[in-house]
PDB file of N, CA and C in Angstrom:
ATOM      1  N   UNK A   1       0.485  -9.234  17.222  1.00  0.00           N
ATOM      2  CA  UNK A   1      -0.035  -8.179  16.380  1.00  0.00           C
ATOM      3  C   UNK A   1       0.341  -8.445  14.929  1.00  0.00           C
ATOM      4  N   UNK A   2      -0.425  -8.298  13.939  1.00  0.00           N
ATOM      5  CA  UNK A   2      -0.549  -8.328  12.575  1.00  0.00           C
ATOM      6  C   UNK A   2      -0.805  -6.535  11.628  1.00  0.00           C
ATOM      7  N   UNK A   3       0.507  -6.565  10.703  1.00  0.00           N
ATOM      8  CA  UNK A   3       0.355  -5.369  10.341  1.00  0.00           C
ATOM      9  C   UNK A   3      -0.315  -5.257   9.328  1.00  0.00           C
ATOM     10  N   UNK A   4      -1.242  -4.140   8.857  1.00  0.00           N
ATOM     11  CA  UNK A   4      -2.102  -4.211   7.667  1.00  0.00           C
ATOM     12  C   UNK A   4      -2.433  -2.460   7.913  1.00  0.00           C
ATOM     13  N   UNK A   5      -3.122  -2.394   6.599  1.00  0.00           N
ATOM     14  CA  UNK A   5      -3.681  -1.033   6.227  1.00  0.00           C
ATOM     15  C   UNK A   5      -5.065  -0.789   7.104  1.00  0.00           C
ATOM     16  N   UNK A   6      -5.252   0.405   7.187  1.00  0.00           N
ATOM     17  CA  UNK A   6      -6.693   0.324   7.624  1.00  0.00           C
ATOM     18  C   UNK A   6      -7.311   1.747   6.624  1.00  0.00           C
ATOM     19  N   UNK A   7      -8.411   1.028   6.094  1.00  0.00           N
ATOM     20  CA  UNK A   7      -9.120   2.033   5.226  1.00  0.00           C
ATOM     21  C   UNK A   7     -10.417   2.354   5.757  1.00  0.00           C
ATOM     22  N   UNK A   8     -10.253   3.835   5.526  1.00  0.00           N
ATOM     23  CA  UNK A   8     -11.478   4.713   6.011  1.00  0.00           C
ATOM     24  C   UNK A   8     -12.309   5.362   5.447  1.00  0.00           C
ATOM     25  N   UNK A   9     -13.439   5.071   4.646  1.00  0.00           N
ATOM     26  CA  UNK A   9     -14.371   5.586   3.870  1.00  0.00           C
ATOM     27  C   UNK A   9     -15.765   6.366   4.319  1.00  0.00           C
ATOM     28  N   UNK A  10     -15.414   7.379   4.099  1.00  0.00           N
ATOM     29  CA  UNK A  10     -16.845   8.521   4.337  1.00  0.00           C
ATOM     30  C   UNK A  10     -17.407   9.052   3.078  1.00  0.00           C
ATOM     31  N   UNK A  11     -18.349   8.587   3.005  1.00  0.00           N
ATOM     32  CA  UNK A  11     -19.137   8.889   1.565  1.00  0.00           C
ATOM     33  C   UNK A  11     -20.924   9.063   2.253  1.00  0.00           C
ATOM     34  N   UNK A  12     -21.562   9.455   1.156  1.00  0.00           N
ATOM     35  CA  UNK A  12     -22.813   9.594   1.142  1.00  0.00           C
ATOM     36  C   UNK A  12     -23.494   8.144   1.173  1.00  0.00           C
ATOM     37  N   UNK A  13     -24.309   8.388   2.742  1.00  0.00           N
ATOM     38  CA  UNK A  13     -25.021   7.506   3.183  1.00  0.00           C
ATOM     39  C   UNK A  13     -26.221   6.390   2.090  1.00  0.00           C
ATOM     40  N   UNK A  14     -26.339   7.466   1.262  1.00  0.00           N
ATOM     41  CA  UNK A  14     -27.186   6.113   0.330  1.00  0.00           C
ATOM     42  C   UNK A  14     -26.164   5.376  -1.043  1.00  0.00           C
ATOM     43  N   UNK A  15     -24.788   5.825  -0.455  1.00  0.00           N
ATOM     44  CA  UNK A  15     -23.717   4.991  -1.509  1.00  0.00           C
ATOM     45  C   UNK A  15     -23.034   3.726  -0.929  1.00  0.00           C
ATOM     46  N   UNK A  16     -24.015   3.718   0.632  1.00  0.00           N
ATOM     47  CA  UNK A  16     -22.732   2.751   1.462  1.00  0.00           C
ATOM     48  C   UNK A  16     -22.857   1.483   1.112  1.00  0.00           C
ATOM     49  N   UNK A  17     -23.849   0.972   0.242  1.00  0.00           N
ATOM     50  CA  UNK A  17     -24.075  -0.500  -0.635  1.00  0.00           C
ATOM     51  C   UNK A  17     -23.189  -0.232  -1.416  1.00  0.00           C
ATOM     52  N   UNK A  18     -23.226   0.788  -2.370  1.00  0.00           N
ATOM     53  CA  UNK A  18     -22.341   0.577  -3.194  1.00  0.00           C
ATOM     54  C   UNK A  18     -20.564   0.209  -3.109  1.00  0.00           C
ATOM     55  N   UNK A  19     -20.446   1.160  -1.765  1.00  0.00           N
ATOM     56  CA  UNK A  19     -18.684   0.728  -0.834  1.00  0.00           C
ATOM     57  C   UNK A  19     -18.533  -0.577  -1.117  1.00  0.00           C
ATOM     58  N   UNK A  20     -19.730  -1.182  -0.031  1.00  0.00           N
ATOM     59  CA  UNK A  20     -19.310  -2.660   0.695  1.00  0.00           C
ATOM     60  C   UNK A  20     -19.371  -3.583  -0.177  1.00  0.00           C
ATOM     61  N   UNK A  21     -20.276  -2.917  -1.468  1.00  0.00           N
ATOM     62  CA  UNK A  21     -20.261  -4.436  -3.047  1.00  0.00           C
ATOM     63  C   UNK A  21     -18.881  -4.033  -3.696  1.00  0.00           C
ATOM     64  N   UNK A  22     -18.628  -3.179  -3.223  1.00  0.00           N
ATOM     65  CA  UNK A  22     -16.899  -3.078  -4.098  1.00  0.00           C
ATOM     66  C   UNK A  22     -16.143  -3.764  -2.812  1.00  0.00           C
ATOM     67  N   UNK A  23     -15.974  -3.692  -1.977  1.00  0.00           N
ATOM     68  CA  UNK A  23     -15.224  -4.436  -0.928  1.00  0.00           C
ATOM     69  C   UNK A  23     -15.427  -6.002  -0.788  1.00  0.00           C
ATOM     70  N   UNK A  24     -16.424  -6.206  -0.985  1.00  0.00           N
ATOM     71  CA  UNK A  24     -16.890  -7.550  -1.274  1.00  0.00           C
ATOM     72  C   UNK A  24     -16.156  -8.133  -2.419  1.00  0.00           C
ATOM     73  N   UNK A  25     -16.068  -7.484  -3.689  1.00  0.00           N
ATOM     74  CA  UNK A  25     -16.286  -7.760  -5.052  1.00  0.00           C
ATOM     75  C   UNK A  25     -14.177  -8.035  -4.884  1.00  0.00           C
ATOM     76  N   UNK A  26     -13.607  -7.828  -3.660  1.00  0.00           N
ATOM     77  CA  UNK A  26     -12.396  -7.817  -3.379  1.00  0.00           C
ATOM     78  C   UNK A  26     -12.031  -8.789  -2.093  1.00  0.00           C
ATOM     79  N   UNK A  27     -13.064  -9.773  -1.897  1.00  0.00           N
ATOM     80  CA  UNK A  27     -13.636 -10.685  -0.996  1.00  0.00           C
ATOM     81  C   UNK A  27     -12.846  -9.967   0.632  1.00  0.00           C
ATOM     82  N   UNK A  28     -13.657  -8.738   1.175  1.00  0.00           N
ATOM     83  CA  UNK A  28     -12.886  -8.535   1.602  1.00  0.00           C
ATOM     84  C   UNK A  28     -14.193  -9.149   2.947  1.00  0.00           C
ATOM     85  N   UNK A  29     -13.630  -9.709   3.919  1.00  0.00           N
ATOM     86  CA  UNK A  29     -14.485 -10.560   4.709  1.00  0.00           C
ATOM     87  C   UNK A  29     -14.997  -9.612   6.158  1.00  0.00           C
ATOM     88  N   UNK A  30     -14.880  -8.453   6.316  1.00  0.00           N
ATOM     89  CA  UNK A  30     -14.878  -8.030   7.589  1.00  0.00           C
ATOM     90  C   UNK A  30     -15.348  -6.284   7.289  1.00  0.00           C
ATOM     91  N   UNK A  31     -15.986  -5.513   7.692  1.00  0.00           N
ATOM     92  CA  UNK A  31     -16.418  -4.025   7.535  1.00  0.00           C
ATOM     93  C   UNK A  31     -16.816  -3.729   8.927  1.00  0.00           C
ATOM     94  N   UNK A  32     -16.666  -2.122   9.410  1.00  0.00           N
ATOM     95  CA  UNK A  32     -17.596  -1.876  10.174  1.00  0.00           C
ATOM     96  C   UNK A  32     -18.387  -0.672   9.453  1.00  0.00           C
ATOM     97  N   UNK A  33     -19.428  -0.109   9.641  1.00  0.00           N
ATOM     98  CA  UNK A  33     -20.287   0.931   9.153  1.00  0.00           C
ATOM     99  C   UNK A  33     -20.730   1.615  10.573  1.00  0.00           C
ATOM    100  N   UNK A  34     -20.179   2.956  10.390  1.00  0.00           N
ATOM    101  CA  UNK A  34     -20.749   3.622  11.250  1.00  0.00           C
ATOM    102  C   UNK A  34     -21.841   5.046  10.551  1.00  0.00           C
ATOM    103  N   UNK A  35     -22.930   4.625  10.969  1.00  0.00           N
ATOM    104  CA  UNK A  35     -23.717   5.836  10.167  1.00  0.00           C
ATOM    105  C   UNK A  35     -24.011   7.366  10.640  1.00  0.00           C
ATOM    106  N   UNK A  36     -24.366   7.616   9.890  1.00  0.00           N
ATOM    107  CA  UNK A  36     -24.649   9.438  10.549  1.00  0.00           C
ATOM    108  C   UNK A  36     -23.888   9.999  11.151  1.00  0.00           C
ATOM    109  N   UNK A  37     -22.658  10.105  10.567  1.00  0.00           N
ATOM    110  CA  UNK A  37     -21.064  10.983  10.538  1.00  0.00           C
ATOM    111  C   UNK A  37     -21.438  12.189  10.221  1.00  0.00           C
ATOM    112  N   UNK A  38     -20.638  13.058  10.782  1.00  0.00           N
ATOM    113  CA  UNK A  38     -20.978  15.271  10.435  1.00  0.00           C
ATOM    114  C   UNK A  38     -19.929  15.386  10.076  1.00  0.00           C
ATOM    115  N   UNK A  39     -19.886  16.317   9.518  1.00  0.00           N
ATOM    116  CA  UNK A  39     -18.247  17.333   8.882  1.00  0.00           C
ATOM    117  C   UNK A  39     -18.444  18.033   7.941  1.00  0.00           C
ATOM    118  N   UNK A  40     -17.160  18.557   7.556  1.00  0.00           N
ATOM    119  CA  UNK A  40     -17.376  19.494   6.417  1.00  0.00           C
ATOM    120  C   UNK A  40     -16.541  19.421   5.557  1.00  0.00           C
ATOM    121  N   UNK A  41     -16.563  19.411   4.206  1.00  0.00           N
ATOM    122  CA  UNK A  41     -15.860  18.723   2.938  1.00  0.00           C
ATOM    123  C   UNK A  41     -16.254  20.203   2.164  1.00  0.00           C
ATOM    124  N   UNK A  42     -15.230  18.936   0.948  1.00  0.00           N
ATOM    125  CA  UNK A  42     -15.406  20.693  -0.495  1.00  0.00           C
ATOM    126  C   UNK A  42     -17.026  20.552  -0.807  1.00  0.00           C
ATOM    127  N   UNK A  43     -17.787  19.969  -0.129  1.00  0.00           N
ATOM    128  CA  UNK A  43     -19.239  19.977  -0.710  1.00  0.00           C
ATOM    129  C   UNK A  43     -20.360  20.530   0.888  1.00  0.00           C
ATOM    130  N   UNK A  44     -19.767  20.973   1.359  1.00  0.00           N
ATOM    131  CA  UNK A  44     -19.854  21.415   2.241  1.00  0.00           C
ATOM    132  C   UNK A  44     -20.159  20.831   3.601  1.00  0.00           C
ATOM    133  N   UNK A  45     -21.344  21.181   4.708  1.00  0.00           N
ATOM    134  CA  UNK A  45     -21.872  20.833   6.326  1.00  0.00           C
ATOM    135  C   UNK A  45     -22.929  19.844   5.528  1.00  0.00           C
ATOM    136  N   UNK A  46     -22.333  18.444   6.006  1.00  0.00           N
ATOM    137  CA  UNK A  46     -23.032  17.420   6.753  1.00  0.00           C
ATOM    138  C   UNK A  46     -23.061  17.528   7.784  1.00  0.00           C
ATOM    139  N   UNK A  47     -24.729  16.631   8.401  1.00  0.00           N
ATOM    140  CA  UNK A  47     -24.903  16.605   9.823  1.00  0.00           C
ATOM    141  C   UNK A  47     -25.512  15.557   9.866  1.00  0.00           C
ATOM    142  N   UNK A  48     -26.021  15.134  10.877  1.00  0.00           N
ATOM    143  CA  UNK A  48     -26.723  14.117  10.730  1.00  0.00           C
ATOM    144  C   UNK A  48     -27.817  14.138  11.817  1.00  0.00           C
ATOM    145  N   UNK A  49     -28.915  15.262  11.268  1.00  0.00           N
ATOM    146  CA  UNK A  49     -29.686  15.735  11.677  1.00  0.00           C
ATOM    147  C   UNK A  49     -31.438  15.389  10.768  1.00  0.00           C
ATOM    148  N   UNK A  50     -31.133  15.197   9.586  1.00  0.00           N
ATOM    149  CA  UNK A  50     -32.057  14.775   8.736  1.00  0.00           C
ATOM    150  C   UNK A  50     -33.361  13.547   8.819  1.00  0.00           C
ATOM    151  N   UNK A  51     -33.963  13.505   8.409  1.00  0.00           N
ATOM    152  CA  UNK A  51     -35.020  12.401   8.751  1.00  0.00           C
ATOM    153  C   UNK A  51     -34.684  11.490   8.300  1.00  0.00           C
ATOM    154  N   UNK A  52     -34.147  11.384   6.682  1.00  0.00           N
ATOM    155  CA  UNK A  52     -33.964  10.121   5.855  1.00  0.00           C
ATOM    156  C   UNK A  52     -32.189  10.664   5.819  1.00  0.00           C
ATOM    157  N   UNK A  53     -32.121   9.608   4.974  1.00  0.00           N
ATOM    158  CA  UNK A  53     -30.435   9.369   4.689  1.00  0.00           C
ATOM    159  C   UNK A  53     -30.014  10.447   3.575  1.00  0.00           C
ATOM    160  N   UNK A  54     -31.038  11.465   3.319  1.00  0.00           N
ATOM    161  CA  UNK A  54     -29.969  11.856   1.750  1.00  0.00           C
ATOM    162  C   UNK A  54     -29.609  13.395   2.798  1.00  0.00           C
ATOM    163  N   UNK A  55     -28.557  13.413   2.570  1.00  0.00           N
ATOM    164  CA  UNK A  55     -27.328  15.151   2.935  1.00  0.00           C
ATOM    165  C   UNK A  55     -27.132  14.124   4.118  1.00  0.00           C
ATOM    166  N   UNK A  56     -26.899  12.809   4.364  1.00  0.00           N
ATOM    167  CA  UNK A  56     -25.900  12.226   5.280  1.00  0.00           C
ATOM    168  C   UNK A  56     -25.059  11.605   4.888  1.00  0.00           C
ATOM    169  N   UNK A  57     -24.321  11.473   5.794  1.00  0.00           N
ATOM    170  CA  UNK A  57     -22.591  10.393   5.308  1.00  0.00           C
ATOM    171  C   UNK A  57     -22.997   9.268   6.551  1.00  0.00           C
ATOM    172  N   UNK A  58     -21.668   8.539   6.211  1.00  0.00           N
ATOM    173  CA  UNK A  58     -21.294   7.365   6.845  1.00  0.00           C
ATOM    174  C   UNK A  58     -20.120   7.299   6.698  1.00  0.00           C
ATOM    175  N   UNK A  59     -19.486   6.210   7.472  1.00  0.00           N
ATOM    176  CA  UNK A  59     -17.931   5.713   7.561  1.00  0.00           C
ATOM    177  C   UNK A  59     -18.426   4.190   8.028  1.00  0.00           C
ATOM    178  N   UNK A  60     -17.214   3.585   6.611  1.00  0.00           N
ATOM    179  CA  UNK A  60     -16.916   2.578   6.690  1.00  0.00           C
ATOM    180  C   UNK A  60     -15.275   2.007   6.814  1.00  0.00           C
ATOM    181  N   UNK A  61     -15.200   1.347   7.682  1.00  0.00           N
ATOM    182  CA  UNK A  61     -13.770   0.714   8.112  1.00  0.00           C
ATOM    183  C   UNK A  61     -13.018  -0.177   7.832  1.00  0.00           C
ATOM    184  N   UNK A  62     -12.299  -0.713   7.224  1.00  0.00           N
ATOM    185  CA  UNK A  62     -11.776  -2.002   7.317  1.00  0.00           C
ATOM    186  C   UNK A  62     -10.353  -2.322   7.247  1.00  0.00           C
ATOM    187  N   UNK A  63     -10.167  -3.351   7.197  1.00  0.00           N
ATOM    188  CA  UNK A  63      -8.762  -3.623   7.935  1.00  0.00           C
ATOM    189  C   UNK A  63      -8.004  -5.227   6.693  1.00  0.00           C
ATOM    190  N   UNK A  64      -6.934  -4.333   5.656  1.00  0.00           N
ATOM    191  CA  UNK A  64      -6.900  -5.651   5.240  1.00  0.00           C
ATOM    192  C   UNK A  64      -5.070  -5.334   4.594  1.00  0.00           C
ATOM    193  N   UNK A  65      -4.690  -6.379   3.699  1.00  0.00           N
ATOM    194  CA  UNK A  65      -3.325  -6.907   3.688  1.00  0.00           C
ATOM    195  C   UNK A  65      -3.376  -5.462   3.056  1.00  0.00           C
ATOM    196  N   UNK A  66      -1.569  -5.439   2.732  1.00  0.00           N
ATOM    197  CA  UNK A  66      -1.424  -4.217   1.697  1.00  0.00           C
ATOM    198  C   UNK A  66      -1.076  -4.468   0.625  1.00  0.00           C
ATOM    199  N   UNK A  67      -1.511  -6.047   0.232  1.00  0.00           N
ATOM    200  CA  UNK A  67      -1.262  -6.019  -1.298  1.00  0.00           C
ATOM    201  C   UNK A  67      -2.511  -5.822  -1.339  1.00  0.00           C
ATOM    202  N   UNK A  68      -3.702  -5.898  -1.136  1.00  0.00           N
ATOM    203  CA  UNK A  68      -4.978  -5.252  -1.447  1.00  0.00           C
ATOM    204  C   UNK A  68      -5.659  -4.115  -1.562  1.00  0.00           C
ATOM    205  N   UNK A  69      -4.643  -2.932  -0.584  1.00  0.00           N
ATOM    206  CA  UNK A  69      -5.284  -1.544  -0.870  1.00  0.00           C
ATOM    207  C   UNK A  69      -5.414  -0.782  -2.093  1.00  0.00           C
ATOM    208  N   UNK A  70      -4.729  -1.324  -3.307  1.00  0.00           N
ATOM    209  CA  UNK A  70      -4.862  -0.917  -4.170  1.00  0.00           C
ATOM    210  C   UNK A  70      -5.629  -0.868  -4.906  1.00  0.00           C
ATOM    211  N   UNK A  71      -6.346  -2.427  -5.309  1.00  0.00           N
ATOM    212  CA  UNK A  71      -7.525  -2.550  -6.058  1.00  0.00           C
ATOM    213  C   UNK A  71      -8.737  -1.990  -4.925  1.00  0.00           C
ATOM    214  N   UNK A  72      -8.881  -1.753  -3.895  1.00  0.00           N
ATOM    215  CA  UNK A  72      -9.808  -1.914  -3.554  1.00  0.00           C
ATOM    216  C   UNK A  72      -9.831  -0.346  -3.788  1.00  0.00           C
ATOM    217  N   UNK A  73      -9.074   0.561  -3.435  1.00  0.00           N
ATOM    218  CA  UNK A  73      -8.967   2.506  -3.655  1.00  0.00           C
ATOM    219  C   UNK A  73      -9.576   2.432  -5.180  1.00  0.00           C
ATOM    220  N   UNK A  74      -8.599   1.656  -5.803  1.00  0.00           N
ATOM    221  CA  UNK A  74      -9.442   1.832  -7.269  1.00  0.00           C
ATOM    222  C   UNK A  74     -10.782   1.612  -7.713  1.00  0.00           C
ATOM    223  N   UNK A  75     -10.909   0.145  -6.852  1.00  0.00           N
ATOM    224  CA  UNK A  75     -12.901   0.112  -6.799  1.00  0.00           C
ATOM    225  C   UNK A  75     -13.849   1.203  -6.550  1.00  0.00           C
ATOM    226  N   UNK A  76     -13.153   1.745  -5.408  1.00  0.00           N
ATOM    227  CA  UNK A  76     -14.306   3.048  -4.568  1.00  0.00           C
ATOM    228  C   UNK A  76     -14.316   3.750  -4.732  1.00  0.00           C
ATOM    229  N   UNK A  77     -12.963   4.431  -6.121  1.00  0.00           N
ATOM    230  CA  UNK A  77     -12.920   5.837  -5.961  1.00  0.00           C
ATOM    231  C   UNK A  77     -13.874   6.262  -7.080  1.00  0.00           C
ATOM    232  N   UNK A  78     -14.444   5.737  -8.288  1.00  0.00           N
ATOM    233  CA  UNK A  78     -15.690   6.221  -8.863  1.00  0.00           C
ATOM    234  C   UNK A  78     -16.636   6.318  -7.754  1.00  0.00           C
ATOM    235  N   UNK A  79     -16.900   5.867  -6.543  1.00  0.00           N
ATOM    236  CA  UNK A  79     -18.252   6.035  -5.697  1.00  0.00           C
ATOM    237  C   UNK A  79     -17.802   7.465  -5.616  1.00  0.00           C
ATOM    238  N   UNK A  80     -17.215   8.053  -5.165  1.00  0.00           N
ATOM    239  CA  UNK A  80     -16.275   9.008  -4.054  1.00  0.00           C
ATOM    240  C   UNK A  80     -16.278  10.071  -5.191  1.00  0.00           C
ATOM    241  N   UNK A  81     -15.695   9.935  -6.241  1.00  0.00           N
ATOM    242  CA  UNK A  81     -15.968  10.938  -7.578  1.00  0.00           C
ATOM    243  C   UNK A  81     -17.282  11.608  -7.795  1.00  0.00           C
ATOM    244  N   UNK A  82     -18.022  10.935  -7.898  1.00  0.00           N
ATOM    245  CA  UNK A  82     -19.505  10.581  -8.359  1.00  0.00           C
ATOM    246  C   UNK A  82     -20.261  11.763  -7.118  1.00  0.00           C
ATOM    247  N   UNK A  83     -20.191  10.895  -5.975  1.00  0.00           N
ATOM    248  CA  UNK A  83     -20.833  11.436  -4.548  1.00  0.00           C
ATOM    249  C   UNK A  83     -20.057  11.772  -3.561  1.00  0.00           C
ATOM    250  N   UNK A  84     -19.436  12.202  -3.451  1.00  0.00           N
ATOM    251  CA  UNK A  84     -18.452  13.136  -2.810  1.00  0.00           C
ATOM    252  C   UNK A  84     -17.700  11.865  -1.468  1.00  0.00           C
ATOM    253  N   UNK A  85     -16.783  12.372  -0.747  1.00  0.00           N
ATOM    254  CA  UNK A  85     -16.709  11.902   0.729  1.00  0.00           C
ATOM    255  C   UNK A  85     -14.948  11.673   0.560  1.00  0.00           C
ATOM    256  N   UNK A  86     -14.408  10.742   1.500  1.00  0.00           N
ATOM    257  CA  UNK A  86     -12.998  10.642   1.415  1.00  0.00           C
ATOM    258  C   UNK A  86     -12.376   8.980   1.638  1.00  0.00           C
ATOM    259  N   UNK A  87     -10.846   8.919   1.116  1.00  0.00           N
ATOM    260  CA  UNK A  87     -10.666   7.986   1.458  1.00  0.00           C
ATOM    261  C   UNK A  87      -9.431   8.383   2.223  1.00  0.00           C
ATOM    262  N   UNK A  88      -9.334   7.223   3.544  1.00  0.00           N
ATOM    263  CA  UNK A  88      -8.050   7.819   3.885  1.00  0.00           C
ATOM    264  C   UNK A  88      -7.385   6.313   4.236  1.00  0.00           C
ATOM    265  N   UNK A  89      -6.081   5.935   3.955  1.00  0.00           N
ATOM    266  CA  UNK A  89      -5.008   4.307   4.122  1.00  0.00           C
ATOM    267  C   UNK A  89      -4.027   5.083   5.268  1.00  0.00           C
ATOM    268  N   UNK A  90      -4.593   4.069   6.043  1.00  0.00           N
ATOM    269  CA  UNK A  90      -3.161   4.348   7.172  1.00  0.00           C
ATOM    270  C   UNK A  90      -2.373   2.999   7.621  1.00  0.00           C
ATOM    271  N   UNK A  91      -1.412   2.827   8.231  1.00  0.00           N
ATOM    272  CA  UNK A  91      -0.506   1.775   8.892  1.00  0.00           C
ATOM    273  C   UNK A  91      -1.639   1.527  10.103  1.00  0.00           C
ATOM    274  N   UNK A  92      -1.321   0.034  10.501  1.00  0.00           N
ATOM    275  CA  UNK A  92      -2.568   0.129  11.400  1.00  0.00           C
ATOM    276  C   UNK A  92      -1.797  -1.800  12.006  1.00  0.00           C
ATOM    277  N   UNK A  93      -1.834  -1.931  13.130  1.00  0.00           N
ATOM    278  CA  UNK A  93      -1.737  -2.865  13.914  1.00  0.00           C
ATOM    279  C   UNK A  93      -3.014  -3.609  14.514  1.00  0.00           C
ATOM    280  N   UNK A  94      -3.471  -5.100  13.846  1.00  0.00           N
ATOM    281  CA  UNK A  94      -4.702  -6.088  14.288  1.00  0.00           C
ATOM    282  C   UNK A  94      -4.270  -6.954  14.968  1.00  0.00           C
ATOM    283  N   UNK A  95      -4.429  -6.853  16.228  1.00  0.00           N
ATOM    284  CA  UNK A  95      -4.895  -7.029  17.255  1.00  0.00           C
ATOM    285  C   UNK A  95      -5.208  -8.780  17.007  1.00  0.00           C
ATOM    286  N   UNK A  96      -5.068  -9.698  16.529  1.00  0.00           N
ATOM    287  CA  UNK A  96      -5.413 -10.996  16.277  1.00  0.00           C
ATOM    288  C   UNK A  96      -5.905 -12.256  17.815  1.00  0.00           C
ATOM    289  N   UNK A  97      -7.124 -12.497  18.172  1.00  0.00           N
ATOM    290  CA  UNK A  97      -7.426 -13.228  18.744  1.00  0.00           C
ATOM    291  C   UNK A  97      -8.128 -14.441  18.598  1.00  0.00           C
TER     292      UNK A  97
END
C-alpha cells in the first residue's frame, strides 16, 4: 500500500473540462468522473434529473502525492468560486498493482 491524498471534486457538470485541464496542467496522470451526482449545497437541490447538463454536478476523483495537493486546490478553487460545488483532501491508501 502507498499513502497519498485523495481529492474529491463536485462542481457543475459543464465545469468538469475545466477540473481535469487544471489537473492535467499539474500532470496529474489518472481521474475518475462520475457524472450526475444529487445533493444539496449553499446553492441549493441538485439532481440529476435534467435533460442536458446545466443544474447538474459531477464528481471527480483522484489520487495523488501530498506534495501536490496544494497546487492542484489552488488550480480548482477559482472553478469552485465561480460555479459552486466542493473540494474535499482526505488520507487515503493505493492499493498499487
Amino acid at each position: 500500500m502507498k499513502l497519498v491524498k485523495k481529492i474529491e471534486i463536485v462542481t457543475d457538470s459543464l465545469e468538469v473540462q475545466n477540473v481535469v485541464s487544471a489537473l492535467e496542467k499539474h500532470n496529474v496522470s489518472g481521474y475518475t468522473i462520475i457524472k450526475d451526482v444529487s445533493g444539496k449545497g449553499e446553492r441549493g437541490l441538485r439532481d440529476s434529473e435534467g435533460l442536458t447538463d446545466v443544474l447538474k454536478n459531477s464528481m471527480i476523483i483522484v489520487a495523488v502525492e501530498e506534495e501536490e495537493v496544494q497546487a492542484i486546490v489552488n488550480s480548482i478553487q477559482p472553478v469552485l468560486k465561480r460555479f459552486g460545488g466542493i473540494c474535499l483532501v482526505s488520507d487515503a491508501e493505493w492499493l498499487v498493482h
